[in-house]
Protein backbone atom coordinates (compact mmCIF):
# COMPACT_ATOMS: atom_id res chain seq x y z
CA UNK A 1 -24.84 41.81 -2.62
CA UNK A 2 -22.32 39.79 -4.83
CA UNK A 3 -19.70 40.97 -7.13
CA UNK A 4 -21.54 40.51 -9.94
CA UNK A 5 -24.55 42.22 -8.78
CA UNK A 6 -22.25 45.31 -7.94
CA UNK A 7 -20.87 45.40 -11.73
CA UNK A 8 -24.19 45.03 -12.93
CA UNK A 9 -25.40 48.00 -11.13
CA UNK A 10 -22.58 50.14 -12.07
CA UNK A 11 -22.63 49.41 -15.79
CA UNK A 12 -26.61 50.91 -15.15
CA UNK A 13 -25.80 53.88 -13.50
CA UNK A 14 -22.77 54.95 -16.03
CA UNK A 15 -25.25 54.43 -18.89
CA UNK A 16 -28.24 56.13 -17.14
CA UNK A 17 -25.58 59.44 -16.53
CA UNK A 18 -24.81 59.54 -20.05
CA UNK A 19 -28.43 59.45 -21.84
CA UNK A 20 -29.31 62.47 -18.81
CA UNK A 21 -26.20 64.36 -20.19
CA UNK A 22 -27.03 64.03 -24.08
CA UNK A 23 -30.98 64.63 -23.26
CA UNK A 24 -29.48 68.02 -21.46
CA UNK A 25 -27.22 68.93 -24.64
CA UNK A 26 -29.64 68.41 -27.01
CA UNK A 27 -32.25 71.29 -25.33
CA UNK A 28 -29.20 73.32 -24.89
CA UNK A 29 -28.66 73.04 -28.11
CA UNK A 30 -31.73 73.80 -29.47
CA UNK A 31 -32.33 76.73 -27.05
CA UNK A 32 -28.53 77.91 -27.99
CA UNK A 33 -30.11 77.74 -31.69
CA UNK A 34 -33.68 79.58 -31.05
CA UNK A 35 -31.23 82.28 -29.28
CA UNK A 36 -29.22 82.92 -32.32
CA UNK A 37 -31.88 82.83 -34.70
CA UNK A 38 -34.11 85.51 -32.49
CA UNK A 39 -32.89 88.95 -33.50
CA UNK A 40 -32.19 91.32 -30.40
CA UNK A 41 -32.74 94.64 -30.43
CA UNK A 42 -29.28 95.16 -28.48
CA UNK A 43 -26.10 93.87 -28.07
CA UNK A 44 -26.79 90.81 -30.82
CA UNK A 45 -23.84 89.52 -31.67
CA UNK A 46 -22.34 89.29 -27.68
CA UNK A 47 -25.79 87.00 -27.07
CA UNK A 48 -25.14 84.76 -29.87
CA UNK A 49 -21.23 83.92 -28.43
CA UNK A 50 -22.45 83.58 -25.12
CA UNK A 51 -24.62 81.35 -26.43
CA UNK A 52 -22.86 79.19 -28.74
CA UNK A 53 -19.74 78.79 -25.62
CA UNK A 54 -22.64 77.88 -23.49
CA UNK A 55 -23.52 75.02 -25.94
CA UNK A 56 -20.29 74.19 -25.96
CA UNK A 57 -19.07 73.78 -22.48
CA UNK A 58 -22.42 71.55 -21.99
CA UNK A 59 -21.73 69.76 -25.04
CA UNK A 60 -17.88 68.45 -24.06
CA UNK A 61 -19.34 68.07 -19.98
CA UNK A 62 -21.71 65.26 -21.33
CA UNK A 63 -19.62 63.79 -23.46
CA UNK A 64 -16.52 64.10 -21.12
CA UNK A 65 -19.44 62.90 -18.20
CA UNK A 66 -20.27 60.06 -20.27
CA UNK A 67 -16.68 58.63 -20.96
CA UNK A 68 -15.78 58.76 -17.26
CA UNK A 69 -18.94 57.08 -16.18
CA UNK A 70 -18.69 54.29 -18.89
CA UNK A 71 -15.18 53.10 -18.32
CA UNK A 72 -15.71 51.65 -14.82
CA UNK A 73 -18.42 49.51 -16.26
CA UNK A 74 -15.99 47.92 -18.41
CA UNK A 75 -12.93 47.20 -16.15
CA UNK A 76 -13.63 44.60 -13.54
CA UNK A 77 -13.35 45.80 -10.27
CA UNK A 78 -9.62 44.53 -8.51
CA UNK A 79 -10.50 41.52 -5.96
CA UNK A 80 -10.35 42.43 -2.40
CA UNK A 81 -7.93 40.52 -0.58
CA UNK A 82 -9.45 38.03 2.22
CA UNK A 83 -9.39 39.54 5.93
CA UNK A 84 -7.15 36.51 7.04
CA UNK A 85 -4.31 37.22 4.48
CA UNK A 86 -1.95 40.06 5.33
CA UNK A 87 -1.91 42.86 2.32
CA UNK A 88 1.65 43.08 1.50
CA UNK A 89 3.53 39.77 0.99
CA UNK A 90 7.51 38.84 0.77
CA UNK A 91 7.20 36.44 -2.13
CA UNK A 92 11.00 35.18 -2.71
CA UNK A 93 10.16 33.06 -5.75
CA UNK A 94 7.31 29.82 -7.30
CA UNK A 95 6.35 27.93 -4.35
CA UNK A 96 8.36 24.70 -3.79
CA UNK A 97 5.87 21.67 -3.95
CA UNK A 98 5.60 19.98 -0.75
CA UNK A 99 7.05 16.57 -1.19
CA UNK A 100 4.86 13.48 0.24
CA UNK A 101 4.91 11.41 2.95
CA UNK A 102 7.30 8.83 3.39
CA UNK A 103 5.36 5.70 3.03
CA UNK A 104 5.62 3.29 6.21
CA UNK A 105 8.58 0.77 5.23
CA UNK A 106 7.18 -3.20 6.23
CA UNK A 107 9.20 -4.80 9.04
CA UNK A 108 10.76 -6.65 6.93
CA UNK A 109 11.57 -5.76 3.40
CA UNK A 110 12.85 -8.08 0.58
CA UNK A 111 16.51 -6.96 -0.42
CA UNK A 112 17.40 -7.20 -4.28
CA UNK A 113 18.34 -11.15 -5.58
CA UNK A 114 21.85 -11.25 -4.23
CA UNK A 115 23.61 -12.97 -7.76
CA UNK A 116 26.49 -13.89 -5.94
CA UNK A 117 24.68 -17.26 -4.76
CA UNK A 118 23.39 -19.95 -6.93
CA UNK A 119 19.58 -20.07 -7.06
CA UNK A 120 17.49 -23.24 -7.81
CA UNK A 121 14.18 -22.39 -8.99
CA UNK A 122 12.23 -19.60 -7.66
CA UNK A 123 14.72 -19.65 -4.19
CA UNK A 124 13.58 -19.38 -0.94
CA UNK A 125 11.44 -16.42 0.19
CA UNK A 126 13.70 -15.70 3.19
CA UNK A 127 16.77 -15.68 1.62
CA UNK A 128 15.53 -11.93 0.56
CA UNK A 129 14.93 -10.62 4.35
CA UNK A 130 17.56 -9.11 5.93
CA UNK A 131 19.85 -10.74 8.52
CA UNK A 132 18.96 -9.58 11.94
CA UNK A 133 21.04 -10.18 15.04
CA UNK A 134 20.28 -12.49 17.86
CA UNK A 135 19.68 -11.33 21.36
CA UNK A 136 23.02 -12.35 23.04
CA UNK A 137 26.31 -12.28 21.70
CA UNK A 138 27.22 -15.12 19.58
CA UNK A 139 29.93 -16.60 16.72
CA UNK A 140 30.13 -15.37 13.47
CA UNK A 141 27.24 -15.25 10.90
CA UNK A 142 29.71 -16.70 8.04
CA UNK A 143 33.03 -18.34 8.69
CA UNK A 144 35.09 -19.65 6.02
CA UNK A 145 38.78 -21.35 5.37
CA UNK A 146 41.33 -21.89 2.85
CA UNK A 147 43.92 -24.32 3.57
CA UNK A 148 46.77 -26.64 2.41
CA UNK A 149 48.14 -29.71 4.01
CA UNK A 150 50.80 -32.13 2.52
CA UNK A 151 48.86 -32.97 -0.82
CA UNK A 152 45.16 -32.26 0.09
CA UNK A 153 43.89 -28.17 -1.12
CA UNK A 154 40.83 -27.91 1.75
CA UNK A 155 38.08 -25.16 1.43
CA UNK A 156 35.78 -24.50 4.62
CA UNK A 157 32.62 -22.45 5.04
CA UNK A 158 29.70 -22.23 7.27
CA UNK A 159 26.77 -19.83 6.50
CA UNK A 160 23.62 -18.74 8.69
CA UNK A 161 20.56 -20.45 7.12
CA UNK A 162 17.95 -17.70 5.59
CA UNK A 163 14.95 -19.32 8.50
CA UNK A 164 17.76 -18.66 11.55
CA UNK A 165 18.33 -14.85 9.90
CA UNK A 166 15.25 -13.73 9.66
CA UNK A 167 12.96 -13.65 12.58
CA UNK A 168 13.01 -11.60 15.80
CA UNK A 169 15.39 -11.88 17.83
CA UNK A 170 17.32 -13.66 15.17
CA UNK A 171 18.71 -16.89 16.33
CA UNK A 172 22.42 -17.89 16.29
CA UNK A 173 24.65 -19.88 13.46
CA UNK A 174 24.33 -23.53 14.81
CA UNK A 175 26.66 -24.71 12.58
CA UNK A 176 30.28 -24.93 13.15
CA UNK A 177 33.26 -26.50 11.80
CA UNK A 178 37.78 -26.76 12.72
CA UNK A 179 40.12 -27.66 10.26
CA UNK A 180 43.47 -28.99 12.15
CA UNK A 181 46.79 -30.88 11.07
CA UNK A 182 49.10 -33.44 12.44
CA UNK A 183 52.40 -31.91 13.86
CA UNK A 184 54.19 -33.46 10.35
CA UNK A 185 51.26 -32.39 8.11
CA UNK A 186 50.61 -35.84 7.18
CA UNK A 187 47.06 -35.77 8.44
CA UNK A 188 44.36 -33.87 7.71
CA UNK A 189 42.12 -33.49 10.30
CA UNK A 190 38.35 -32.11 10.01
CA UNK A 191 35.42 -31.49 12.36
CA UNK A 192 31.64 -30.32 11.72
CA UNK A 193 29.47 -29.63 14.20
CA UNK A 194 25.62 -29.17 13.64
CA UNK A 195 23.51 -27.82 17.30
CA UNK A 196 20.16 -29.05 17.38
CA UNK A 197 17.64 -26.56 16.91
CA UNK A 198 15.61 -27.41 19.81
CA UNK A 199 18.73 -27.01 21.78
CA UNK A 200 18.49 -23.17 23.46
CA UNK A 201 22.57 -23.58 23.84
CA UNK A 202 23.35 -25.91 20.61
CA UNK A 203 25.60 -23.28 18.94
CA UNK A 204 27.90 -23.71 22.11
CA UNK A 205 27.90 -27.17 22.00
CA UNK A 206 28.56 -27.35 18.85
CA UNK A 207 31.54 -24.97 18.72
CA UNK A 208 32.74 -27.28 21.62
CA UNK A 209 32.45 -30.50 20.00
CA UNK A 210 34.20 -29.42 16.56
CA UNK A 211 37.07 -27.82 18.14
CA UNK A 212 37.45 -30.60 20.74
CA UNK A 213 37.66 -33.37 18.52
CA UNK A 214 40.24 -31.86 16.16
CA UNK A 215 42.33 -31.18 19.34
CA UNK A 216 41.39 -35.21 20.61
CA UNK A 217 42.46 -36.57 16.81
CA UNK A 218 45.96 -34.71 17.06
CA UNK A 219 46.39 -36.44 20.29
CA UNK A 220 45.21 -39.53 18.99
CA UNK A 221 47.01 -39.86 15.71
CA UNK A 222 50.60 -38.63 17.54
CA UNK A 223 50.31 -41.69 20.47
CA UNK A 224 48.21 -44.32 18.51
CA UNK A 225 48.59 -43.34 14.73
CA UNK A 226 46.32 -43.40 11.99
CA UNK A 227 45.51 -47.18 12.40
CA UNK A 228 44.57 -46.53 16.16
CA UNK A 229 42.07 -44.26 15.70
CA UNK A 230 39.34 -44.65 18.54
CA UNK A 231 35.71 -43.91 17.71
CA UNK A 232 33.88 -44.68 21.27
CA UNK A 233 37.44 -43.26 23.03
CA UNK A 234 36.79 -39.66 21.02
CA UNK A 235 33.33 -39.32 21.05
CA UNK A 236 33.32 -40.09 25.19
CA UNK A 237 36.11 -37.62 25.46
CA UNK A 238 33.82 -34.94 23.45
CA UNK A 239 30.71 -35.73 25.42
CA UNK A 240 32.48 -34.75 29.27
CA UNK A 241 33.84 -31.69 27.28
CA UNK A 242 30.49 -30.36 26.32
CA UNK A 243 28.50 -31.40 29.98
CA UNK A 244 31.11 -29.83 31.63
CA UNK A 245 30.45 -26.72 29.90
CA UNK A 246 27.01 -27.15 30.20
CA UNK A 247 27.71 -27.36 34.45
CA UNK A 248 29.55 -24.35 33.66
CA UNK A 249 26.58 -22.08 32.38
CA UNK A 250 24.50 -23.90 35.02
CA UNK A 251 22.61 -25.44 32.20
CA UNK A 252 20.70 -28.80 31.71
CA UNK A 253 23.16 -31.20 28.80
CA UNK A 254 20.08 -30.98 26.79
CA UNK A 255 20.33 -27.47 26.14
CA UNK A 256 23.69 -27.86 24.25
CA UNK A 257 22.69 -30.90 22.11
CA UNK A 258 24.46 -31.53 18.52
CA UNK A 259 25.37 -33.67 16.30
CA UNK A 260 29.00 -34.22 14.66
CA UNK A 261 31.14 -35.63 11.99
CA UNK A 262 34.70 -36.04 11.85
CA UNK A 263 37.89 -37.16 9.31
CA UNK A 264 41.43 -38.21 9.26
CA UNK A 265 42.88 -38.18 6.00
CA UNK A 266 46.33 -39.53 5.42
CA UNK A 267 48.68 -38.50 2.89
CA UNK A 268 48.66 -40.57 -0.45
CA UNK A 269 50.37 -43.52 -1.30
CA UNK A 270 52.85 -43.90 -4.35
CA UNK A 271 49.89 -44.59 -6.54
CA UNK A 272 48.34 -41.66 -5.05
CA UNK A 273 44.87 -43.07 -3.17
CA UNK A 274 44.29 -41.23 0.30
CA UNK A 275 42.23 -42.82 2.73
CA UNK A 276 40.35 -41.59 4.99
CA UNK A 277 38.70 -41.97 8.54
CA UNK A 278 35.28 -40.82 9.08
CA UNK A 279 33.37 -41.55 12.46
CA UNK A 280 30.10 -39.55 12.94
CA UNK A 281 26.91 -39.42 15.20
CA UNK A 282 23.85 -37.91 13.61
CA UNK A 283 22.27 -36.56 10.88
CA UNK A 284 25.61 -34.80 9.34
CA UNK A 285 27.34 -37.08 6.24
CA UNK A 286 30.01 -37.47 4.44
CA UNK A 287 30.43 -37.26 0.54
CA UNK A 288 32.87 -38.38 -2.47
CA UNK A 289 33.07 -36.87 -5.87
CA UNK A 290 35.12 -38.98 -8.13
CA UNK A 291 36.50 -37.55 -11.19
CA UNK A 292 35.06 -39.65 -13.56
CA UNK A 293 31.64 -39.90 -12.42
CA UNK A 294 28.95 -37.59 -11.95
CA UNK A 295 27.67 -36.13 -8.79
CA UNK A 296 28.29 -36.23 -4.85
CA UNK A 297 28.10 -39.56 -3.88
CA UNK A 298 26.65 -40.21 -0.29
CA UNK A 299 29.69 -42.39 1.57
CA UNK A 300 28.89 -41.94 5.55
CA UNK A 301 26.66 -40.53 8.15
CA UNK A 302 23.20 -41.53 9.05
CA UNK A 303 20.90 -41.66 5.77
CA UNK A 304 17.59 -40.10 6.05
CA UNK A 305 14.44 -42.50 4.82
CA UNK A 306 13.34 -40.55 1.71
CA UNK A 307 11.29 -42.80 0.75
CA UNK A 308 8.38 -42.05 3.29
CA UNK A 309 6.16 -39.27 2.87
CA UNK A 310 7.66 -37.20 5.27
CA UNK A 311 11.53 -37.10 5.91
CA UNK A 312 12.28 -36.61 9.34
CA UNK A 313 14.84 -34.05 10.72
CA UNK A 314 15.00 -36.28 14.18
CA UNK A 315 18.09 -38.29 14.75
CA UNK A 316 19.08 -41.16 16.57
CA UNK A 317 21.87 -40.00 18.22
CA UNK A 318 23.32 -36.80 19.83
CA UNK A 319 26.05 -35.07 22.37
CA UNK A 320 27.06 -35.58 25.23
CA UNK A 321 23.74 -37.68 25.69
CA UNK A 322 24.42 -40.77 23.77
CA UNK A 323 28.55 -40.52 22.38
CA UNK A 324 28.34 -44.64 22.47
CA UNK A 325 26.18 -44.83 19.58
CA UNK A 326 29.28 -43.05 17.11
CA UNK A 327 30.03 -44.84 14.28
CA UNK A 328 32.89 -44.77 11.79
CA UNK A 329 33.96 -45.51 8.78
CA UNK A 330 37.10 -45.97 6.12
CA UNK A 331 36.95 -44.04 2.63
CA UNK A 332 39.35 -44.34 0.02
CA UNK A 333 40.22 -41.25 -2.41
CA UNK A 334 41.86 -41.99 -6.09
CA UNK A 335 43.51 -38.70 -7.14
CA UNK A 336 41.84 -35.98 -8.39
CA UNK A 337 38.69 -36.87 -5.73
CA UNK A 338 37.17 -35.19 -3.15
CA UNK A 339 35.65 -35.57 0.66
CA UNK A 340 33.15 -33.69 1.41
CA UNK A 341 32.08 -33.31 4.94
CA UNK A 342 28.30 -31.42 5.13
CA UNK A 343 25.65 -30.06 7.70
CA UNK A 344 21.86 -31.10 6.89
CA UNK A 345 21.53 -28.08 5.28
CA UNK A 346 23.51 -28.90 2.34
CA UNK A 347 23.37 -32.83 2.72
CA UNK A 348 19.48 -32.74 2.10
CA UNK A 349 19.85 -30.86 -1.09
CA UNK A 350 22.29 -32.91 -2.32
CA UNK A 351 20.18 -36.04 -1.37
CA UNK A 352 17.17 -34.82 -3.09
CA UNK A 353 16.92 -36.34 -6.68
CA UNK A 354 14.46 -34.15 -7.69
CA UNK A 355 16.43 -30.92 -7.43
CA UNK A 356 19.88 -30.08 -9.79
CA UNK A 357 21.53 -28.74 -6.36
CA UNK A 358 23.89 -31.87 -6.35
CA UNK A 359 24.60 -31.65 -10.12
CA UNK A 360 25.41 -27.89 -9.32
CA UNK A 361 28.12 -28.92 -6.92
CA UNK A 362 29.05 -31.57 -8.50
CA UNK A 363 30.43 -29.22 -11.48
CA UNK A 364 30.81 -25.85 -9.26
CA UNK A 365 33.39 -27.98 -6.77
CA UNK A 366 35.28 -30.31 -9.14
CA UNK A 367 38.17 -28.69 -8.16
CA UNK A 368 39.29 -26.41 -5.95
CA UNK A 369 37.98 -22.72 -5.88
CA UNK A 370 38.60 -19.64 -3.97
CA UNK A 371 37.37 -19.24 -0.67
CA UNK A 372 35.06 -16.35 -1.39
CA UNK A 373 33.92 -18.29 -3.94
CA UNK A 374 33.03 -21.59 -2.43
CA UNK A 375 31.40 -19.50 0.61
CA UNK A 376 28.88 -17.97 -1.83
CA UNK A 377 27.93 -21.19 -3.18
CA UNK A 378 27.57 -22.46 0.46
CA UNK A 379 25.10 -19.30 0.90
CA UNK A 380 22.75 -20.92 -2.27
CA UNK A 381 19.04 -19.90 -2.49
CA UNK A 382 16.92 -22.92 -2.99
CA UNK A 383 12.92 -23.66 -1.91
CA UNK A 384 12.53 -25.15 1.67
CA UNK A 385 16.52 -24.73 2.15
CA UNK A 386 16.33 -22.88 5.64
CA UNK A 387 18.77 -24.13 7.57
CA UNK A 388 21.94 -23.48 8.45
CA UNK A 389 24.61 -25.06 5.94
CA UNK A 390 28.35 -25.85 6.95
CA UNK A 391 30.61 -27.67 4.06
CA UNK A 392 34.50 -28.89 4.55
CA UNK A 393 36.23 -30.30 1.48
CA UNK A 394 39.02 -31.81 0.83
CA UNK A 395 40.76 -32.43 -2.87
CA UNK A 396 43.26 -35.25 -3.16
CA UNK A 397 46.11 -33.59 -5.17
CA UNK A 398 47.97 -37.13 -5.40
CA UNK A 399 51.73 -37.32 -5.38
CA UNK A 400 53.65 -34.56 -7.47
């Protein structure tokens, strides 16, 4: 039976008791009143007071019988408490609301725009991944210089590309770069350094090739000078430096392939016009910004065919493989100008003419900036911009 059915049932029986308890009062009363109205021959008036208490007493037990049996049909019966629930509870306060899952976090989650780097359009999706860390230990994600020698202000940075960052394992900064001077600080002497990708061991090579040729140009410019500067003597000298330390890890040469780009830049003359030496094998260049004109111009390294569909990344030349195909080259500075020496990763931006990255730079590095500064701007966030980026420039101050 359900608790309605029980309340149902005992709302009928309380009503039933109650009409049996006024039926009985009214034929007590009447018989109380046919009892009174009788006359007795003998004690009269003690019949009619037994008679009218008797009415009485029956009278207020149905009505008393009737309340009682009437007010549990109007108060709902108190629920019973389920078997599996204990009877007396400790209740300390409101129940706390259970909080939710954590939802699963993707493997790799976007980070907020970082607005401490130039963007260029809608910026590269994996410049919002986080950097992860390569397997083995390696250099430096970021490296970056700030430097003064004789009249020339230099700022140097080299930055992880976003594609190198983000995958797993993560691979290493390719990229590297020495800034050096003569024993006089006459000479300003610069080295960049870009591994090849396919290379499992480029990052060594090229951390042996920059910081080889900077120490091969200080020996060069204090026994030959400036005008004796040797490109084929330099970039042979670089080569046995890198196989040898490719014999030393019992690796093939191959494995530590890269490409490099170096300077000399003299002091000015009286009418303050630096030149400089550039030799270079690969795909890394060499820019000037002049003061009065617009833009990075493109002054040495080996040019990339943009006018084919597809621009290749593949160059003609590498170390230690082939150091006889170097080249160089003499640039001349006016004062107020600038050398740029670039990895791919900037030089293809720049050479793109349907981007605004060169006008950027152009404006952003007309003269020189802070360190942290010009290493944010090396980190930029620009479509199809993946690789690793390395810049070394060098203002002409002229003659005080």
């Amino acid at each position: 039976m359900s608790r309605h059915d029980s309340r149902h049932d005992s709302r009928r029986g309380g009503l039933m008791d109650g009409r049996l308890r006024a039926v009985l009062f009214v034929a007590v009363v009447i018989g109380a009143f046919i009892e009174v109205s009788t006359p007795h021959r003998r004690y009269g008036p003690l019949v009619d007071v037994f008679a009218l208490a008797a009415v009485g007493v029956v009278g207020a037990a149905a009505v008393l019988g009737s309340e009682s049996a009437a007010t549990p049909a109007r108060l709902a019966p108190e629920p019973q408490p389920s078997p599996t629930v204990p009877v007396c509870r400790y209740v300390t306060g409101p129940a706390v609301p259970q909080s939710q899952p954590p939802r699963p976090r993707p493997f790799l989650r976007e980070r907020p725009t970082d607005l401490s780097v130039p963007r260029f359009g809608d910026g590269s999706r994996a410049q919002g991944y986080p950097w992860l860390l390569p397997e083995r230990t390696v250099q430096n994600g970021i490296a970056a210089d700030e430097a003064t020698v004789g009249a020339f202000s230099i700022r140097a940075a080299s930055v992880i590309g976003p594609g190198h960052r983000c995958g797993e394992p993560a691979e290493p900064r390719q990229d590297s770069y020495r800034i050096g001077r003569s024993r006089d600080s006459r000479y300003a002497i610069v080295a960049v350094a870009d591994g090849l990708s396919s290379a499992a061991w480029s990052d060594a090579g090229a951390t042996t090739a920059s910081s080889q040729a900077v120490t091969l140009l200080r020996e060069q410019i204090g026994t030959v000078g400036f005008g004796g500067l040797d490109v084929k003597e330099l970039y042979g000298r670089i080569a046995e430096s890198i196989a040898a330390h490719a014999t030393g890890r019992g690796v093939d040469t191959s494995h530590m392939a890269t490409v490099l780009i170096t300077a000399v830049l003299a002091e000015p003359d009286a009418n303050g016009i630096a030149k400089a030496w550039v030799a270079w094998l690969g795909d890394s260049s060499a820019w000037t910004l002049d003061p009065h004109i617009a833009g990075w111009r493109f002054a040495a390294g080996e040019a990339k065919d943009r006018a084919a569909a597809v621009v290749s990344n593949e160059v003609a030349g590498r170390l230690p493989d082939t150091p006889q195909l170097a080249r160089d080259h003499y640039v001349t500075l006016a004062p107020g100008a600038a050398l740029a020496l670039v990895t791919d990763g900037i030089g293809d931006a720049w050479a793109d003419p349907a981007g605004n990255v060169n006008e950027y730079f152009a404006n952003a590095w007309r003269s020189p900036v802070p360190a942290t500064r010009f290493t944010a701007d090396v980190g930029f966030d620009a479509p199809q911009c993946l690789d690793d980026r390395t810049a070394v420039v060098l203002w002409n101050g002229g003659r005080a």
